[in-house]
Protein backbone atom coordinates (compact mmCIF):
# COMPACT_ATOMS: atom_id res chain seq x y z
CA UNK A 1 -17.68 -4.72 13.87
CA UNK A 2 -20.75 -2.79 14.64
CA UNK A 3 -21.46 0.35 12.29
CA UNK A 4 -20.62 2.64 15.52
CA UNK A 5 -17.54 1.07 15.88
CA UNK A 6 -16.87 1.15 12.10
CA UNK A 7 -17.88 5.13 12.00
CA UNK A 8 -15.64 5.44 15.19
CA UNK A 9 -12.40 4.31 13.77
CA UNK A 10 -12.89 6.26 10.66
CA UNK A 11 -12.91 9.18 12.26
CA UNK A 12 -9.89 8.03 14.47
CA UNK A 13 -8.45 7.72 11.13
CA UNK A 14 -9.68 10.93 9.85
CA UNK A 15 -8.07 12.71 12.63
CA UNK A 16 -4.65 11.61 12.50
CA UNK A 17 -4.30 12.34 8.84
CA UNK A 18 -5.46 15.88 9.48
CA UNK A 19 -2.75 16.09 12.04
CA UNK A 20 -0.33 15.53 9.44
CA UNK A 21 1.17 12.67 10.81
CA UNK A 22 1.81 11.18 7.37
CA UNK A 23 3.31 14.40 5.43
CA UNK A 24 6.82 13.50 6.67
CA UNK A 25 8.67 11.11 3.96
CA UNK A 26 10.27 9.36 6.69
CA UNK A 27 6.79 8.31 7.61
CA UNK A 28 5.13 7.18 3.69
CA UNK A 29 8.61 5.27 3.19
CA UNK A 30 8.18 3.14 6.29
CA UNK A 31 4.41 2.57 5.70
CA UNK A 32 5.56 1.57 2.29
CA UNK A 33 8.31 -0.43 3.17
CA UNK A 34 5.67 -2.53 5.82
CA UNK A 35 3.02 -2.62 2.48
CA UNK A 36 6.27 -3.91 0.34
CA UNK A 37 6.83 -6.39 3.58
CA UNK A 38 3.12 -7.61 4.07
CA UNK A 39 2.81 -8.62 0.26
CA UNK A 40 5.58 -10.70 -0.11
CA UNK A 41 4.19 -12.63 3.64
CA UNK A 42 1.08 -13.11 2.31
CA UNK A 43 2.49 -14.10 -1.35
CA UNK A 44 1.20 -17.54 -1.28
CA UNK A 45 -2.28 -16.73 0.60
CA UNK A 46 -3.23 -14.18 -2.54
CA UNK A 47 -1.94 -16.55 -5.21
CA UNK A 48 -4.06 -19.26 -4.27
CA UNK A 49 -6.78 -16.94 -3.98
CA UNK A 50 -6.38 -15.36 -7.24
CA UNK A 51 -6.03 -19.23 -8.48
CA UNK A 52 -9.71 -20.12 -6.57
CA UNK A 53 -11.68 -16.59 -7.39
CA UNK A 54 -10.18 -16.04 -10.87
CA UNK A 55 -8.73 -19.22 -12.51
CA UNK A 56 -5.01 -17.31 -12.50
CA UNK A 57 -2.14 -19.46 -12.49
CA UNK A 58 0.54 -19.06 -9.85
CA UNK A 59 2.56 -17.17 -12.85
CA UNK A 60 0.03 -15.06 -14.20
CA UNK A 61 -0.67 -14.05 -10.32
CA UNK A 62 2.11 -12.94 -9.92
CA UNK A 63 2.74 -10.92 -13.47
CA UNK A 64 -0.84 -9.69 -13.10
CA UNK A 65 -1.03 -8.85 -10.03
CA UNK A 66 1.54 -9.13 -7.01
CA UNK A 67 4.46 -8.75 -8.69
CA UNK A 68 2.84 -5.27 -10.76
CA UNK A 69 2.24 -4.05 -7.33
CA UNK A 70 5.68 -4.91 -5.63
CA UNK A 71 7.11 -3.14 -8.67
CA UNK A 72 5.72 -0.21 -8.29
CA UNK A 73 6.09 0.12 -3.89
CA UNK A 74 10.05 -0.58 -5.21
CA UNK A 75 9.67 2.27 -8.27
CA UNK A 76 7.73 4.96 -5.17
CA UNK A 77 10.17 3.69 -3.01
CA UNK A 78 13.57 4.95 -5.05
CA UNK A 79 11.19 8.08 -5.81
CA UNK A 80 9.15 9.52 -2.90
CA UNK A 81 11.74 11.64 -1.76
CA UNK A 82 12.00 13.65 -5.55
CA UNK A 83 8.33 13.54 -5.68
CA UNK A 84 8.15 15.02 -2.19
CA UNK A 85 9.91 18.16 -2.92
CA UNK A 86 8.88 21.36 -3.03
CA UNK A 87 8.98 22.74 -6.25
CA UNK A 88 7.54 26.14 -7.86
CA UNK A 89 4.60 26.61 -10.60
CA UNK A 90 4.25 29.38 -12.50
């Protein structure tokens, strides 16, 4: 990509989060549901990866790293709609 084209779809970007597009829970549990999705596709792709760039075994990949994260998309997951209320401060 060209920087034009780079600066382009960051504002594209820019836009539709200032539209508000991704306020609505409905919409942060699907994107995190595709995230949740996506990681366990590509499971094998960033083990060996992890395994070439940092010497990690397949088991301390996933401890370290993959499994941490799917851990915590399942932890926001049960969550998102508590943390998404509305609630008063003094």
């Amino acid at each position: 990509m060209t920087q034009p084209e780079i600066q382009a779809l960051l504002e594209k970007q820019k836009n539709y989060y200032r539209a508000g597009h991704t306020l609505p829970v409905n919409f942060r549990i699907n994107q995190l549901k595709k995230l949740y999705s996506s990681i366990k596709k590509h499971e094998l792709e960033v083990k060996n990866a992890l395994s070439a760039d940092l010497g990690k075994s397949f088991y301390e990949g996933f401890m370290c790293e993959s499994g941490l994260v799917l851990t915590e998309i399942s932890y926001m997951l049960r969550h998102v709609r508590k943390f998404a209320k509305r609630k008063r401060v003094h």
